[in-house]
N, C-alpha and C. Protein backbone atom coordinates (compact mmCIF):
# COMPACT_ATOMS: atom_id res chain seq x y z
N UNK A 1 -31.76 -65.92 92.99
CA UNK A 1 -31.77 -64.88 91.96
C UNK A 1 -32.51 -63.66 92.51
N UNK A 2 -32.28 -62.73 92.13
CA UNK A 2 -32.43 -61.19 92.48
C UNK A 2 -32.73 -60.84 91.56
N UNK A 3 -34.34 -59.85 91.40
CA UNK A 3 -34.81 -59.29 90.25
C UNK A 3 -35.25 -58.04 90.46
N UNK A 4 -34.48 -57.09 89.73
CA UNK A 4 -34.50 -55.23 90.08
C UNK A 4 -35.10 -54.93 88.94
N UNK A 5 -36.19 -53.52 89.35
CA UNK A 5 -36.41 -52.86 88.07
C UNK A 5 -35.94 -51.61 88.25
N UNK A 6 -35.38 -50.76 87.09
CA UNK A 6 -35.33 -49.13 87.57
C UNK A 6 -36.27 -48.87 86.52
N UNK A 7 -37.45 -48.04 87.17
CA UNK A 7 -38.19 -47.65 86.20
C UNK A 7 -38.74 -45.72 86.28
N UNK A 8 -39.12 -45.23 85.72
CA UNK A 8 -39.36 -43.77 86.13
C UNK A 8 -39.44 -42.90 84.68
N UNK A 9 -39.70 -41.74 84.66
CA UNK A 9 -40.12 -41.09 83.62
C UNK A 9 -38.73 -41.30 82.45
N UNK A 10 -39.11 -40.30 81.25
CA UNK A 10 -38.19 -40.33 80.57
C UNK A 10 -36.97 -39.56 80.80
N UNK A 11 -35.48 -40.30 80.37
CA UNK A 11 -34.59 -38.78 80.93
C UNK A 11 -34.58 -38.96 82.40
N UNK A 12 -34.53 -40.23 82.95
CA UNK A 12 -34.27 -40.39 84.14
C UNK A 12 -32.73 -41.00 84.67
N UNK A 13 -32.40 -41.89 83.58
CA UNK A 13 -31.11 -42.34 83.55
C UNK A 13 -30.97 -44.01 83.43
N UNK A 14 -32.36 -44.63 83.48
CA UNK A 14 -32.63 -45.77 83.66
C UNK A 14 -31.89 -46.86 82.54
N UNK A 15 -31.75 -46.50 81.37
CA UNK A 15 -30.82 -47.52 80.40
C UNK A 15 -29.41 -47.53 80.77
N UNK A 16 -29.07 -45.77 80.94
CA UNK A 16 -27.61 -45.53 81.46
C UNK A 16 -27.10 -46.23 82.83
N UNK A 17 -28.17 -46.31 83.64
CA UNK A 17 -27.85 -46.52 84.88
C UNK A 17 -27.59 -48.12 84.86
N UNK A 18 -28.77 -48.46 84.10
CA UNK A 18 -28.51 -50.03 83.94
C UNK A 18 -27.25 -50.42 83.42
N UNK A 19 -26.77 -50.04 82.53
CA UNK A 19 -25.76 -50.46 81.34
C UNK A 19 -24.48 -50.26 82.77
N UNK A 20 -24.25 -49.57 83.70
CA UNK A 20 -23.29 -48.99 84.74
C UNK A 20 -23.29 -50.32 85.59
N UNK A 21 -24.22 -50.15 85.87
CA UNK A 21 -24.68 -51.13 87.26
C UNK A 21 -24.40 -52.61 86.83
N UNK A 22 -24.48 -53.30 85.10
CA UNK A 22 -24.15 -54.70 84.70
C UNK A 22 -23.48 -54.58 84.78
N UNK A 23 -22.28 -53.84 84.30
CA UNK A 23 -20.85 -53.73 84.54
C UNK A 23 -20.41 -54.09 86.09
N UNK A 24 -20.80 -53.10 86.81
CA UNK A 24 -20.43 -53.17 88.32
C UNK A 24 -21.06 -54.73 88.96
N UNK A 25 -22.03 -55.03 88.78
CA UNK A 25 -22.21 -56.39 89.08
C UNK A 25 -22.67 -57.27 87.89
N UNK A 26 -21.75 -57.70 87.13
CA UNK A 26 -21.54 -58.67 85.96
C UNK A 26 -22.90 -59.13 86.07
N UNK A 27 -24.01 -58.20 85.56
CA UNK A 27 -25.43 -59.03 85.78
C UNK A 27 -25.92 -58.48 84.63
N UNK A 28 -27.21 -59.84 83.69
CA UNK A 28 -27.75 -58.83 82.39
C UNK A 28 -28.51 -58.38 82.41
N UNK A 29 -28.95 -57.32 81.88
CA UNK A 29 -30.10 -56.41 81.43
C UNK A 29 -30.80 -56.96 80.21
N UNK A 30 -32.03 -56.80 81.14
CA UNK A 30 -33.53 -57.01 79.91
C UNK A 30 -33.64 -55.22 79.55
N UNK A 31 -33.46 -55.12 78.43
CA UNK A 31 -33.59 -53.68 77.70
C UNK A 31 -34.94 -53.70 77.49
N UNK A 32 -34.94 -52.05 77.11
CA UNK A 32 -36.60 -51.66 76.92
C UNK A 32 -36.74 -52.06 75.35
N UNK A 33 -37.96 -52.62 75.26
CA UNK A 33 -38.43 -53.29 73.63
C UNK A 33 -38.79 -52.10 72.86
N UNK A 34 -39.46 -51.48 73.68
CA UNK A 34 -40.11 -50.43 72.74
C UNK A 34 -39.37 -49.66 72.17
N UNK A 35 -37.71 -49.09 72.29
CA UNK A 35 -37.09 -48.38 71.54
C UNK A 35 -37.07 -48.92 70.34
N UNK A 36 -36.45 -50.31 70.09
CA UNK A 36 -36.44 -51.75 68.92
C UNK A 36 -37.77 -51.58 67.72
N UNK A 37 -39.41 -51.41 69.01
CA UNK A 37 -40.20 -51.45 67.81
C UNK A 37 -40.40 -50.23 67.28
N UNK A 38 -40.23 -49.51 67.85
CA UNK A 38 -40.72 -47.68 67.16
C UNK A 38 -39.97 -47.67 65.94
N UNK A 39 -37.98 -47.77 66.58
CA UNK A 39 -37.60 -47.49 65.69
C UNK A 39 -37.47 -48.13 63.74
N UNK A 40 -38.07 -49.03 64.56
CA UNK A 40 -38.31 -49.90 63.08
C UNK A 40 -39.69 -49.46 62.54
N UNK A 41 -40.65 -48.98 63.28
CA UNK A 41 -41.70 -48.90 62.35
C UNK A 41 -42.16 -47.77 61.83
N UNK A 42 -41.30 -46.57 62.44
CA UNK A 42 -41.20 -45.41 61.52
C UNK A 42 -42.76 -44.55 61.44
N UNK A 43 -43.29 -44.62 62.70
CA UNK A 43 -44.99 -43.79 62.45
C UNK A 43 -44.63 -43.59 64.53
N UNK A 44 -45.81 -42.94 64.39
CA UNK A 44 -46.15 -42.77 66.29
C UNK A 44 -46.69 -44.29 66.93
N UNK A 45 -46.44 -43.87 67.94
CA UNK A 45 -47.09 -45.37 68.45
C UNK A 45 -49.13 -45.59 68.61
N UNK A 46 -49.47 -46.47 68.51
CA UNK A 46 -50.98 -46.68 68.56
C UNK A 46 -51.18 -47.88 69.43
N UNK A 47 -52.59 -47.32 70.08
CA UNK A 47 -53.51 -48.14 70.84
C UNK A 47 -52.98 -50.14 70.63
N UNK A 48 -52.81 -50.07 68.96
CA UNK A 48 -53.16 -51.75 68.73
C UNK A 48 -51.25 -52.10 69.03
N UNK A 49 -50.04 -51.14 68.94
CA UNK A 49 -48.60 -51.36 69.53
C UNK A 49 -48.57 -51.80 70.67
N UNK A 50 -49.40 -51.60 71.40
CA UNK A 50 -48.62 -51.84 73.05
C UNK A 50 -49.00 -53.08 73.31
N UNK A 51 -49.86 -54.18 72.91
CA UNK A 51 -49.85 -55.77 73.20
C UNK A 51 -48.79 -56.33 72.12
N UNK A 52 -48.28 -56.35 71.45
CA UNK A 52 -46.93 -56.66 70.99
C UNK A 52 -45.72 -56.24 71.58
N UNK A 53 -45.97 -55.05 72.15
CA UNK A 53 -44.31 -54.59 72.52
C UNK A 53 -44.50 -54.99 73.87
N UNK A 54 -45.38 -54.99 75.08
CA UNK A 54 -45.25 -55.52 76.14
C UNK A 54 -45.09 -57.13 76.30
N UNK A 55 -46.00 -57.82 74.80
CA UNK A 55 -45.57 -59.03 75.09
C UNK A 55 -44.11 -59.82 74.83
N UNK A 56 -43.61 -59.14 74.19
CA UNK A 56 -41.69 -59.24 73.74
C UNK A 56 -40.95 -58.69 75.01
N UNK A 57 -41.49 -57.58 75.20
CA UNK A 57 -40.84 -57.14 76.79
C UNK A 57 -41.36 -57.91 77.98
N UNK A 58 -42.26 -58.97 77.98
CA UNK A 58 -42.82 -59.71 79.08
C UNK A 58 -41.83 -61.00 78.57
N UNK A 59 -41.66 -61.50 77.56
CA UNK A 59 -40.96 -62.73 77.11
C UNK A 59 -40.01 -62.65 77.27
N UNK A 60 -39.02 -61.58 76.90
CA UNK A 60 -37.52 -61.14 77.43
C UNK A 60 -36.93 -61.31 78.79
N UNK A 61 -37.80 -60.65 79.58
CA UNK A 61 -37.78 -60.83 81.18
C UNK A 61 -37.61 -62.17 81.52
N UNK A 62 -38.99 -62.76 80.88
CA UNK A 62 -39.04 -64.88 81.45
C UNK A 62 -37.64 -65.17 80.75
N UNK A 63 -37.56 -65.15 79.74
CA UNK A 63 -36.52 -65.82 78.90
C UNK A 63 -35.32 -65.46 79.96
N UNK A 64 -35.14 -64.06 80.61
CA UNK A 64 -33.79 -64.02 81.41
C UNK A 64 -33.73 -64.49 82.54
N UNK A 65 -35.36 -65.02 83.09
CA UNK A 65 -35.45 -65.36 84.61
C UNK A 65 -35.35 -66.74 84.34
N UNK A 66 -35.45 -67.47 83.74
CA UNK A 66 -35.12 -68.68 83.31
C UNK A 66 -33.40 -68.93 83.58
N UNK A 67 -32.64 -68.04 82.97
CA UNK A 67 -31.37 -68.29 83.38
C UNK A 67 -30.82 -68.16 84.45
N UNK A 68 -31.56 -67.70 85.60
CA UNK A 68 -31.23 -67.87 86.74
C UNK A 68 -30.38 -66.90 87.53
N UNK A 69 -29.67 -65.73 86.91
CA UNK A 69 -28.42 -65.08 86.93
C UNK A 69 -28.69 -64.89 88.68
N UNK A 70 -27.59 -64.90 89.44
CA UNK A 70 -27.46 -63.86 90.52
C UNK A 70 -28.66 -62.60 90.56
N UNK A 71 -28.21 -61.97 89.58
CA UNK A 71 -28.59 -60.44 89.82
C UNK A 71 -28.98 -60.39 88.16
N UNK A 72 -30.21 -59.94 88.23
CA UNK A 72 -30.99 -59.64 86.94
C UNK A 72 -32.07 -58.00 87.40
N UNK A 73 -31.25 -56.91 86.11
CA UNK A 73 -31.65 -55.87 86.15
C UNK A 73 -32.47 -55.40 84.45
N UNK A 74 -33.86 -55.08 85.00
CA UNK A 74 -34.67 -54.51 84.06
C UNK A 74 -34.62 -52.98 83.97
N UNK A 75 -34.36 -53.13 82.31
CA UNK A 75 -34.25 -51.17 82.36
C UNK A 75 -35.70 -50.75 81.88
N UNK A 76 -36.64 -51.93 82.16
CA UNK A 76 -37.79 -51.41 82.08
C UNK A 76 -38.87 -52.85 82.33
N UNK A 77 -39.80 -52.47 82.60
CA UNK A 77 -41.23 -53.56 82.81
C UNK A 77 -42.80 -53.21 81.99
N UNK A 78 -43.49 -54.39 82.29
CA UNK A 78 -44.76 -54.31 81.62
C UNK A 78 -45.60 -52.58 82.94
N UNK A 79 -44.71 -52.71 84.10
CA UNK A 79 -45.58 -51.42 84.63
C UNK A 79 -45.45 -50.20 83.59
N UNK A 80 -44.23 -50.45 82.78
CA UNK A 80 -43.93 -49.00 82.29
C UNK A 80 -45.08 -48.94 80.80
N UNK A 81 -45.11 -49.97 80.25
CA UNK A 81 -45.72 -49.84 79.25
C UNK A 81 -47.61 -49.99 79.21
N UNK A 82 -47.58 -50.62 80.35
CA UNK A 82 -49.26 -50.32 80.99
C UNK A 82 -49.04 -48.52 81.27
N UNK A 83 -48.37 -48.08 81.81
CA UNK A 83 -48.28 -46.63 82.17
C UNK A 83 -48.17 -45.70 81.44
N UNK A 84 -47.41 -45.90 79.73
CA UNK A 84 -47.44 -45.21 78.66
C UNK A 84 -48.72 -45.32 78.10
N UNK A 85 -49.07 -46.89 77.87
CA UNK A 85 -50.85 -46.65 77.53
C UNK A 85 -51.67 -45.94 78.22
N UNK A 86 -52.00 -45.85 79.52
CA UNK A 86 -52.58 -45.11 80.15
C UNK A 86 -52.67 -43.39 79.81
N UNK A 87 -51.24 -43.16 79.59
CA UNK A 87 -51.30 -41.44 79.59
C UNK A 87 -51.36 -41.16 77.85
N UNK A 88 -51.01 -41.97 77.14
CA UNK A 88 -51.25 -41.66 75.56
C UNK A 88 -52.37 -42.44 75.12
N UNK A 89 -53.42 -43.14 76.15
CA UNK A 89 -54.32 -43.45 75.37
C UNK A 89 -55.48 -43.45 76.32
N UNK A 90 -55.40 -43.19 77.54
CA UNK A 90 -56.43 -43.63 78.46
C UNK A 90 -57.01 -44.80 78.44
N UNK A 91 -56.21 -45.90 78.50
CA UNK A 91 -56.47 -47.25 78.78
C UNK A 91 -55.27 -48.25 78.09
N UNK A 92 -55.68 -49.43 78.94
CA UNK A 92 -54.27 -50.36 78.66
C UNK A 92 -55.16 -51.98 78.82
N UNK A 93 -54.25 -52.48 77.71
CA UNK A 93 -54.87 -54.26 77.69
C UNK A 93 -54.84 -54.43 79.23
N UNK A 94 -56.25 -55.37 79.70
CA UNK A 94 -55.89 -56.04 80.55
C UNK A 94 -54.93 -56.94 81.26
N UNK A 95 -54.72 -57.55 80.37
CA UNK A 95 -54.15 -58.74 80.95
C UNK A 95 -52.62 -58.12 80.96
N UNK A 96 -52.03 -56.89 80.73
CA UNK A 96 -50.82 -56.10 81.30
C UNK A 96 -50.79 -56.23 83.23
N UNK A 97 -51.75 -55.47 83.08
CA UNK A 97 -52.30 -55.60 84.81
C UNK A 97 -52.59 -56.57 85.63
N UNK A 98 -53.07 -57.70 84.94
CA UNK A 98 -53.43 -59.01 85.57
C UNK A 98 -51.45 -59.75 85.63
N UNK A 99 -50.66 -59.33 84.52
CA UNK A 99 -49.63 -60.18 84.76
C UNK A 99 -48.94 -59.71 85.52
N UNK A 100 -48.59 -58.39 85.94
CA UNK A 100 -47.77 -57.41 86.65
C UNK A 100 -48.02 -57.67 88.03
N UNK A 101 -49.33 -58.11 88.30
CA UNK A 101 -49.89 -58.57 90.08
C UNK A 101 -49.26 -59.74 90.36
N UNK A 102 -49.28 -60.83 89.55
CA UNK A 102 -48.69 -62.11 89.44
C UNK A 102 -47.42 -61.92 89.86
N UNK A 103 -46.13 -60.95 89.05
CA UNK A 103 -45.12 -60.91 89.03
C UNK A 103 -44.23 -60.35 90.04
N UNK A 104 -43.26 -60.82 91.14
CA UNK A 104 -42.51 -60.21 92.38
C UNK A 104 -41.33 -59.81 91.53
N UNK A 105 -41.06 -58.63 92.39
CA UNK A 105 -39.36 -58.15 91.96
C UNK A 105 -38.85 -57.79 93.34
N UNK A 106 -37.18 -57.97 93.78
CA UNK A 106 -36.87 -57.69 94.54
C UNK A 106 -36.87 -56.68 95.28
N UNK A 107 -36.85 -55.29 94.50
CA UNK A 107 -36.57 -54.15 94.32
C UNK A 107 -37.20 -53.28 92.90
N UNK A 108 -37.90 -52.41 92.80
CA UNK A 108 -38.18 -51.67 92.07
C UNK A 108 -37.53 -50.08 92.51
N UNK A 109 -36.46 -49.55 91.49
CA UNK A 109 -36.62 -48.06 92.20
C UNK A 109 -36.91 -47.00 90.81
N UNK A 110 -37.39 -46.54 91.81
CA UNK A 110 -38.72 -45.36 90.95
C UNK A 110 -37.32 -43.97 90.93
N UNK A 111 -37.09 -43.88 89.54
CA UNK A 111 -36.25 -42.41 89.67
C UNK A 111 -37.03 -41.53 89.44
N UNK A 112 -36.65 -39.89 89.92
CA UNK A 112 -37.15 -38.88 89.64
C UNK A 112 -37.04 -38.09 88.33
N UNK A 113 -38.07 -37.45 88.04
CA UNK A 113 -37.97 -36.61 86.68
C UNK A 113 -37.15 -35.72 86.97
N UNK A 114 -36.34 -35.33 88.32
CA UNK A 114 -35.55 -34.10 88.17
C UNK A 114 -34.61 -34.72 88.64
N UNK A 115 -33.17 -33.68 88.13
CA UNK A 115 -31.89 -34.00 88.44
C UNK A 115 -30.82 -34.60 87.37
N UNK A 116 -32.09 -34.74 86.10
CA UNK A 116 -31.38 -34.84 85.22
C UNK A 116 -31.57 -34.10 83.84
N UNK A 117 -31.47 -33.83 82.95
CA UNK A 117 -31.59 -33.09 81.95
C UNK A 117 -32.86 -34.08 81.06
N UNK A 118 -34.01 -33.21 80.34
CA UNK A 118 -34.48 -34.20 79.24
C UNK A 118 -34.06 -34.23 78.37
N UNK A 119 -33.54 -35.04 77.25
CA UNK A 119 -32.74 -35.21 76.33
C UNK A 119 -33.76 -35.78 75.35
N UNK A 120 -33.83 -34.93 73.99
CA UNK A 120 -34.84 -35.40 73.18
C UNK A 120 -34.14 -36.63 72.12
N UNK A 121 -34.81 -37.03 71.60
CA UNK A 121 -34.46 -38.74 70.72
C UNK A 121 -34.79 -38.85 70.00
N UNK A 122 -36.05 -38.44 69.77
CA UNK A 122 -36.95 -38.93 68.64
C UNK A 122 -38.23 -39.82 68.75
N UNK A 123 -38.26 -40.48 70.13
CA UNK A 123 -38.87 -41.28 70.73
C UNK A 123 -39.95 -40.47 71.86
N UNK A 124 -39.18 -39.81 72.57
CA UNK A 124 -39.37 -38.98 73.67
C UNK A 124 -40.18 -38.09 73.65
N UNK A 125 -41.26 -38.01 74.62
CA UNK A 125 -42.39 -37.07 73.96
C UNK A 125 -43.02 -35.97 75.75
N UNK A 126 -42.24 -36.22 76.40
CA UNK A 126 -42.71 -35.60 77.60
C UNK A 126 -41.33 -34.34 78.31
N UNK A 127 -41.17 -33.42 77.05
CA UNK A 127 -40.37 -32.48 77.82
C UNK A 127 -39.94 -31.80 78.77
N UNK A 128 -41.75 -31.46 79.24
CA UNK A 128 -42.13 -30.60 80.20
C UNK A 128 -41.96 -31.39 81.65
N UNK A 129 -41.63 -30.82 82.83
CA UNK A 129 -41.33 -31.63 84.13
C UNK A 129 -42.37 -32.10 84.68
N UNK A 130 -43.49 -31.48 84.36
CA UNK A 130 -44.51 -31.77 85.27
C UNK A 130 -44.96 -32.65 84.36
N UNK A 131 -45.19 -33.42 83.03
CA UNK A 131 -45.87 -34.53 82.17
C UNK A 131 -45.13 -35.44 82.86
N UNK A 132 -43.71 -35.27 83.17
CA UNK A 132 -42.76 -36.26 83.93
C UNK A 132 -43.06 -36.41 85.16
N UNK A 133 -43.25 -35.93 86.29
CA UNK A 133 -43.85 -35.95 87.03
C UNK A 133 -44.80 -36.26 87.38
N UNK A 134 -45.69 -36.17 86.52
CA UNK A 134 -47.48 -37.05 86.61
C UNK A 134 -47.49 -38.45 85.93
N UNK A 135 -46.44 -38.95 85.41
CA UNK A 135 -46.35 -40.21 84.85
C UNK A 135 -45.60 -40.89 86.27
N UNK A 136 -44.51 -40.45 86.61
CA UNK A 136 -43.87 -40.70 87.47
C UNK A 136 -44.70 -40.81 89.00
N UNK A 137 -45.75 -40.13 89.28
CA UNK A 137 -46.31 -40.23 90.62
C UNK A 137 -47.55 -41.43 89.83
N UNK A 138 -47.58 -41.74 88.78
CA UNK A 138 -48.45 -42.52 88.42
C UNK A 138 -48.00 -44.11 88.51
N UNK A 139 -46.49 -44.11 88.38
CA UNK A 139 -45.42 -45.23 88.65
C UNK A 139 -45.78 -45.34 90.24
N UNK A 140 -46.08 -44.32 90.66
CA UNK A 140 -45.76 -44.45 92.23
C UNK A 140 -46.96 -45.36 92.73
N UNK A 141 -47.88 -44.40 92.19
CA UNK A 141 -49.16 -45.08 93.08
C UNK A 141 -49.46 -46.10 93.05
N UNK A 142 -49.15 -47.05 91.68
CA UNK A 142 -49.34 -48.28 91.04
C UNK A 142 -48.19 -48.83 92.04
N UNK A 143 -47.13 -48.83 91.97
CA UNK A 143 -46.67 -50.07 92.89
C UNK A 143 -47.26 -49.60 94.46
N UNK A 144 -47.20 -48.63 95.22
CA UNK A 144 -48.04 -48.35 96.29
C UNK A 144 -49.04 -49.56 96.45
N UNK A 145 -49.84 -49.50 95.66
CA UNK A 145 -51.25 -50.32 96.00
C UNK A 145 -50.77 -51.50 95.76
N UNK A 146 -50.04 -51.94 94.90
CA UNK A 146 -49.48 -53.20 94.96
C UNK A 146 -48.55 -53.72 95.56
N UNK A 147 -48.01 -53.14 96.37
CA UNK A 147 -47.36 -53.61 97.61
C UNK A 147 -45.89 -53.97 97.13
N UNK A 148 -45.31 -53.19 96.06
CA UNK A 148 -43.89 -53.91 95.37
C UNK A 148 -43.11 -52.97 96.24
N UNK A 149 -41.77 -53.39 96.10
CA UNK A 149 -41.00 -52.57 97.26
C UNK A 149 -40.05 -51.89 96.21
N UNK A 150 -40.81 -50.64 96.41
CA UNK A 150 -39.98 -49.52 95.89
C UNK A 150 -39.22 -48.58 96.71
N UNK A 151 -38.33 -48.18 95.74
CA UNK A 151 -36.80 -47.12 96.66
C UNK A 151 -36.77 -46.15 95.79
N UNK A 152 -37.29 -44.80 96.26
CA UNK A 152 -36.96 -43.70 95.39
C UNK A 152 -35.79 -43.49 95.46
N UNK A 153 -35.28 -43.06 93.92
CA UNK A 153 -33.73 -42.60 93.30
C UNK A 153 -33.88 -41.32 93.27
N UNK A 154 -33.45 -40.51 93.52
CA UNK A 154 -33.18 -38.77 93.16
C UNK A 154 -31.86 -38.14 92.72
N UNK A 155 -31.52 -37.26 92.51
CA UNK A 155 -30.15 -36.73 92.52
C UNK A 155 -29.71 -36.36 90.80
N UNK A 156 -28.52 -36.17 90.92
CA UNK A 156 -28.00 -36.49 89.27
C UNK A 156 -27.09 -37.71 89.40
N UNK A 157 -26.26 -38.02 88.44
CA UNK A 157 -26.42 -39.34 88.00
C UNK A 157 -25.14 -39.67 89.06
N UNK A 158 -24.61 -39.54 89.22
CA UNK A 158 -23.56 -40.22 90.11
C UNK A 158 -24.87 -40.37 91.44
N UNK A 159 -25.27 -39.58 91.75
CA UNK A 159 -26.20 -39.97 93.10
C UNK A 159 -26.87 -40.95 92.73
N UNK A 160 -27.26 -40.76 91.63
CA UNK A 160 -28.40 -42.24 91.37
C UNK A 160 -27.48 -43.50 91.28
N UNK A 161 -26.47 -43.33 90.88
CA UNK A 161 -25.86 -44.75 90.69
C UNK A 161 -25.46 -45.07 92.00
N UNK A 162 -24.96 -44.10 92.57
CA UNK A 162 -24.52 -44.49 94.16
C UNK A 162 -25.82 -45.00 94.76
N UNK A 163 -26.98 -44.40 95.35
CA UNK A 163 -28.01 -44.80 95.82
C UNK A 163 -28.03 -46.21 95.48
N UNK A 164 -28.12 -46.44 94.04
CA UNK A 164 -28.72 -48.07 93.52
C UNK A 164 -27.59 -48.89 93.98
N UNK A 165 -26.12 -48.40 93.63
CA UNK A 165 -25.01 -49.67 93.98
C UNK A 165 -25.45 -49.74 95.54
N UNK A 166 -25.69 -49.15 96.38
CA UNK A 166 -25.42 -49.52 97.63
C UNK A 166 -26.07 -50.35 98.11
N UNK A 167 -27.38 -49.71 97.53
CA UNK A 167 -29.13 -50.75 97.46
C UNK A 167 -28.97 -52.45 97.48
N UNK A 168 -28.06 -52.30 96.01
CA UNK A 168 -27.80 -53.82 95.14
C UNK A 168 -27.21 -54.28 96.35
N UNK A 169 -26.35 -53.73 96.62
CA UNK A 169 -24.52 -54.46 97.43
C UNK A 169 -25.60 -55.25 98.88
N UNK A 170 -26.79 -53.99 99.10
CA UNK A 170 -26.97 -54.72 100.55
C UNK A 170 -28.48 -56.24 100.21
N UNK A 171 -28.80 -55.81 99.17
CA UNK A 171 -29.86 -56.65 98.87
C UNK A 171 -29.09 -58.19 98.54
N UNK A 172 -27.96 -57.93 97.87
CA UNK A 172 -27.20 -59.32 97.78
C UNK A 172 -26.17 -59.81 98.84
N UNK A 173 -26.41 -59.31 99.72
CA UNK A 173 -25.64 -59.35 101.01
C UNK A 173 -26.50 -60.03 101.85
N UNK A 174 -28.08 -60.21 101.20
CA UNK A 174 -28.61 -60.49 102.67
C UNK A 174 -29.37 -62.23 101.09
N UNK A 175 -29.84 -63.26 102.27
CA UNK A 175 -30.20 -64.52 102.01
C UNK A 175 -31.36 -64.12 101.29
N UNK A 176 -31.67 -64.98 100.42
CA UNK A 176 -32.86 -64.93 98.99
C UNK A 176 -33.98 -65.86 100.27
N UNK A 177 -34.76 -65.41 100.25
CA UNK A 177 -35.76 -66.26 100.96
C UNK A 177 -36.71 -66.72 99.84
N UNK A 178 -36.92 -68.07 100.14
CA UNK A 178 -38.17 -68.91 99.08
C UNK A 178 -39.04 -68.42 99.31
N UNK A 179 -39.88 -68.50 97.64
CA UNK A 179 -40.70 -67.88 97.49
C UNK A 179 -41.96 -68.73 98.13
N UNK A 180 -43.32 -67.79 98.43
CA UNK A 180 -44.40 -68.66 98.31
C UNK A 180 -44.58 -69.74 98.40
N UNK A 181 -45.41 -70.63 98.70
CA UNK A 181 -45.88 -71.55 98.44
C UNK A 181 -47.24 -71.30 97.74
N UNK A 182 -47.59 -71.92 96.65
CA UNK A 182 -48.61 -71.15 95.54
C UNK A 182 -49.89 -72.20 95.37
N UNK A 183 -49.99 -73.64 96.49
CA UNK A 183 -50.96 -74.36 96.45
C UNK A 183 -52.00 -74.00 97.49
């Protein structure tokens, strides 16, 4: 099994891209939770939201890695929602960070805030390029130090999808090596 994240600011293309890419390789997507809880709860988000919505978005993930698929693509992770706490609250539950170290992905690719249009929602709260940009080099540094293997995406959206299909095509082209040994 093969486990991708596309993760990156808002208005990057990351649900779209996902929803493209299952198609192109019959693989499922763990969707982002947090659209699900906002939109049901009808206020801004707070400090005491983000250990509920990361832990449904941490359960979603297991629940899909459990099934084993070929190719399993996240249109989002607990990095993203440790990373929204961070910039709307200056701080994030621990144990976000403690599980995210634990957790390998094949591939993480980090898209850029430019190249695509921001498109407001209702959800969406970082218009300006450079709030996108400082969240986004904040994506960066965090897998940096953690050693996850990230592939910057750039372009507009046909580039991004091209970049990622080619990515996928060669990552499943090559042998899954066992993991660890963890004793």
């Amino acid at each position: 099994m093969r486990v991708v994240v596309l993760t990156g600011p808002e208005s990057a293309g990351k649900s779209t891209l996902c929803t493209a890419l299952a198609e192109r390789f019959a693989a499922p997507v763990v969707r982002e939770y947090v659209r699900e809880y906002m939109e049901d709860l009808g206020r801004d988000t707070c400090l005491s939201d983000i250990t509920p919505i990361a832990r449904v978005q941490w359960q979603r993930e297991q629940a899909a890695r459990a099934l084993q698929p070929p190719l399993l693509l996240l249109d989002t992770h607990l990095l993203s929602n440790h990373q929204w706490s961070m910039a709307l609250f200056n701080r994030s539950p621990a144990w976000i960070a403690r599980q995210l170290t634990r957790q390998r992905y094949d591939a993480v690719f980090l898209l850029s805030p430019e190249g695509l249009p921001w498109q407001a929602d209702g959800l969406r709260c970082q218009p300006d390029v450079a709030q996108r940009w400082a969240f986004h080099s904040a994506l960066e540094q965090w897998l940096s130090t953690h050693q996850q293997p990230m592939v910057h995406v750039e372009g507009d959206w046909q580039q991004r999808y091209r970049q990622i299909e080619a990515a996928l095509t060669r990552l499943l082209a090559t042998p899954v090596r066992p993991a660890p040994s963890t004793r």
